[in-house]
C-alpha atoms as a PDB file:
ATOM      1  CA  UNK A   1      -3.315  -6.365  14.227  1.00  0.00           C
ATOM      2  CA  UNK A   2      -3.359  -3.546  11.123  1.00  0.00           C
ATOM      3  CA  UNK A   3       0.304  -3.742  11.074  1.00  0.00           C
ATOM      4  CA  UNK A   4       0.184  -7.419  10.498  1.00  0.00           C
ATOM      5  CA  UNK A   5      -2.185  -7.456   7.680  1.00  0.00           C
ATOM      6  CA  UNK A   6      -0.170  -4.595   6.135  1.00  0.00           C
ATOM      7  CA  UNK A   7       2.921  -7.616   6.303  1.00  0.00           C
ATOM      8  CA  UNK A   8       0.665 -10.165   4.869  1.00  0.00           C
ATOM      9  CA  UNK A   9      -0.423  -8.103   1.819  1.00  0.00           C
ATOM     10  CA  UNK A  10       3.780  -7.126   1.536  1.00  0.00           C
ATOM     11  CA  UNK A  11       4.885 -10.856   2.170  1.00  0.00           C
ATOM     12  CA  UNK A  12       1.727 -12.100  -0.760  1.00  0.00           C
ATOM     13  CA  UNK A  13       3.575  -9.661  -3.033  1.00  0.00           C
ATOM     14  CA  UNK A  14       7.278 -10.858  -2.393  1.00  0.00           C
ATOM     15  CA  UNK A  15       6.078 -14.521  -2.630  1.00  0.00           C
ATOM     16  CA  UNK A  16       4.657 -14.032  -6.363  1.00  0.00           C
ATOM     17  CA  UNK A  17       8.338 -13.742  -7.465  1.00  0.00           C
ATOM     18  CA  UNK A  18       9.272 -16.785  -9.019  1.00  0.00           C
ATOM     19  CA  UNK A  19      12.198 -18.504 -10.765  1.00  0.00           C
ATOM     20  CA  UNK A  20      10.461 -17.392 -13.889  1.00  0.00           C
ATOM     21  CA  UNK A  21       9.696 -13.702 -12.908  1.00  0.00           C
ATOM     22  CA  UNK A  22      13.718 -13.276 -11.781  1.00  0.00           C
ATOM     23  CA  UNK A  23      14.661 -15.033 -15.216  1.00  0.00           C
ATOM     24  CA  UNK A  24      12.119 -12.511 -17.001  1.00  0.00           C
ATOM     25  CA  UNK A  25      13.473  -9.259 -14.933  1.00  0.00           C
ATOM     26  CA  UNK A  26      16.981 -10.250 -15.737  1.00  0.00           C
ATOM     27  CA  UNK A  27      16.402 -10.447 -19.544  1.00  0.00           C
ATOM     28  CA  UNK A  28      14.456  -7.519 -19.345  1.00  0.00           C
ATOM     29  CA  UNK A  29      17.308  -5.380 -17.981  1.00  0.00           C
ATOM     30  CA  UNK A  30      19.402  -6.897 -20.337  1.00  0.00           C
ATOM     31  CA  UNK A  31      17.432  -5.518 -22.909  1.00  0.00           C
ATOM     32  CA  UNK A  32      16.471  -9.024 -24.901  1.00  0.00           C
ATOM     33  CA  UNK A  33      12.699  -9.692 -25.960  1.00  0.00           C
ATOM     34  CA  UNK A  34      12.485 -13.603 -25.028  1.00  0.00           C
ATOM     35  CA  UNK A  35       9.493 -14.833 -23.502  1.00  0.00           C
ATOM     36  CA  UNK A  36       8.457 -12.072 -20.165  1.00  0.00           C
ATOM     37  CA  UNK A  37       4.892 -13.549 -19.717  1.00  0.00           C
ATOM     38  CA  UNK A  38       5.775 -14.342 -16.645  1.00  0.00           C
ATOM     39  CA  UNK A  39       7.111 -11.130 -15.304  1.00  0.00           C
ATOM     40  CA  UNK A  40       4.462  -9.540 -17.227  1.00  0.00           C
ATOM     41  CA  UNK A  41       1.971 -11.338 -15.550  1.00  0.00           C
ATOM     42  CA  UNK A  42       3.613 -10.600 -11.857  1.00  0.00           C
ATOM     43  CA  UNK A  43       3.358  -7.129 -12.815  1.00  0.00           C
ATOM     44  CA  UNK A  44      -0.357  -7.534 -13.094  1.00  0.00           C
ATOM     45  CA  UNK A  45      -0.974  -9.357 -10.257  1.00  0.00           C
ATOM     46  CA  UNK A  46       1.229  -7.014  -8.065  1.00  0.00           C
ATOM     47  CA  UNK A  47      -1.080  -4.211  -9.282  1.00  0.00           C
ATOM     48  CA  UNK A  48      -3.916  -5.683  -8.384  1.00  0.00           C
ATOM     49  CA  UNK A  49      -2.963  -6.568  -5.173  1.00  0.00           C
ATOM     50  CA  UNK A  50      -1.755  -3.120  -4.514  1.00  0.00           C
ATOM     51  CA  UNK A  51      -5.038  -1.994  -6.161  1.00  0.00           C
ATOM     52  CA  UNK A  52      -7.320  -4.038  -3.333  1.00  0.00           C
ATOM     53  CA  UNK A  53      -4.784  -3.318   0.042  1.00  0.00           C
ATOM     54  CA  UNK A  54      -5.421   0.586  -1.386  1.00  0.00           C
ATOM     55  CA  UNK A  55      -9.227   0.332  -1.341  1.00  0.00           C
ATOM     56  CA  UNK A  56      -9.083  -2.193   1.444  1.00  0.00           C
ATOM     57  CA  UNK A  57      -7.109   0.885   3.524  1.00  0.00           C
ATOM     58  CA  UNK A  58      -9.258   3.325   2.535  1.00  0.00           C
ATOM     59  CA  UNK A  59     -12.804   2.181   2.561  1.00  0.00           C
ATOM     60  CA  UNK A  60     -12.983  -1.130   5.519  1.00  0.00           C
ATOM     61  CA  UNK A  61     -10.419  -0.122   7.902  1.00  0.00           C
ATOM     62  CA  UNK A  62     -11.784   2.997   8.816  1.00  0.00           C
ATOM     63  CA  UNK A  63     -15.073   1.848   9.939  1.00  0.00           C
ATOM     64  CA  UNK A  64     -13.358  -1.444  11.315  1.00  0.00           C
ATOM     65  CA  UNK A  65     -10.497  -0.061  13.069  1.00  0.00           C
ATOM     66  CA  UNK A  66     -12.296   3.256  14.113  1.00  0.00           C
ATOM     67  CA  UNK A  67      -9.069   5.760  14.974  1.00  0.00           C
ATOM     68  CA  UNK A  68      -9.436   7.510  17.851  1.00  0.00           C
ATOM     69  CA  UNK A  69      -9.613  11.564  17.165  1.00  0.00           C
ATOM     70  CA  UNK A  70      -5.999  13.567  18.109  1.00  0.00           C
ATOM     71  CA  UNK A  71      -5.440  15.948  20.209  1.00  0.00           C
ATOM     72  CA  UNK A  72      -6.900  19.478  19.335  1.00  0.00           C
ATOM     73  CA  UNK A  73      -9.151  17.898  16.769  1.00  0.00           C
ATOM     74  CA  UNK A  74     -12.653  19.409  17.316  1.00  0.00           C
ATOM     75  CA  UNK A  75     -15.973  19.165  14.995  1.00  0.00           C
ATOM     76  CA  UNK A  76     -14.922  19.263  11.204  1.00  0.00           C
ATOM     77  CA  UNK A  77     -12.028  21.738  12.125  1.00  0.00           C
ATOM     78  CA  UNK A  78      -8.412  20.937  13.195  1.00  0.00           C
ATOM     79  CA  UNK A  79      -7.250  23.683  16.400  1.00  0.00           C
ATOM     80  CA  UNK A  80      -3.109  23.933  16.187  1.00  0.00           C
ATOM     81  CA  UNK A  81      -2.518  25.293  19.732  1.00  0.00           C
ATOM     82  CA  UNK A  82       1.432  27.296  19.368  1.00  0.00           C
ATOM     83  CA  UNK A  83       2.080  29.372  22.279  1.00  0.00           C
ATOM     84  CA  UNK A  84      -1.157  31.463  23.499  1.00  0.00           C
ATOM     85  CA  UNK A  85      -2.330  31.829  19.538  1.00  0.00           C
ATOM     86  CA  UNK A  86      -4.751  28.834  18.151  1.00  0.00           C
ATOM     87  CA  UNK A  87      -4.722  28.396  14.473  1.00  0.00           C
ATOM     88  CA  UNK A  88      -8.150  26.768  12.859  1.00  0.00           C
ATOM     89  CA  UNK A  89      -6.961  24.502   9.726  1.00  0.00           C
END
């Protein structure tokens, strides 16, 4: 299910671009000033969106998803098991 929402949030970011966003890229790499309002304002809304998925990630799913601890991970240490030697991280 996390993998999905992580396609929604890149699919609501590839469906912002619009006829007038490719017009305003193009001129843009052409290096004319005309009217980029509209790629402008993509820009913007592709920040924000990136903005929210980043705090979304970092603050809900944790507590919704609840990962399960790896291997070797014990307390607020990390044990790296190589050989017959353990390493604390």
């Amino acid at each position: 299910m996390l993998t999905s929402l992580v396609d929604l949030i890149c699919q609501s970011i590839f469906l912002g671009i619009s006829p007038g966003v490719k017009e305003g890229l193009g001129a843009f790499t052409r290096g004319e000033r005309k009217d980029l309002t509209a790629y402008k304002t993509y820009l913007q809304n592709v920040s924000t969106i990136i903005k929210n998925a980043t705090w979304w990630m970092h603050e809900v799913v944790p507590k919704q998803y609840k990962p399960e601890p790896q291997v070797g991970e014990e307390r607020a240490g990390l044990n790296i098991s190589r050989g017959n030697k353990t390493f604390l991280c």
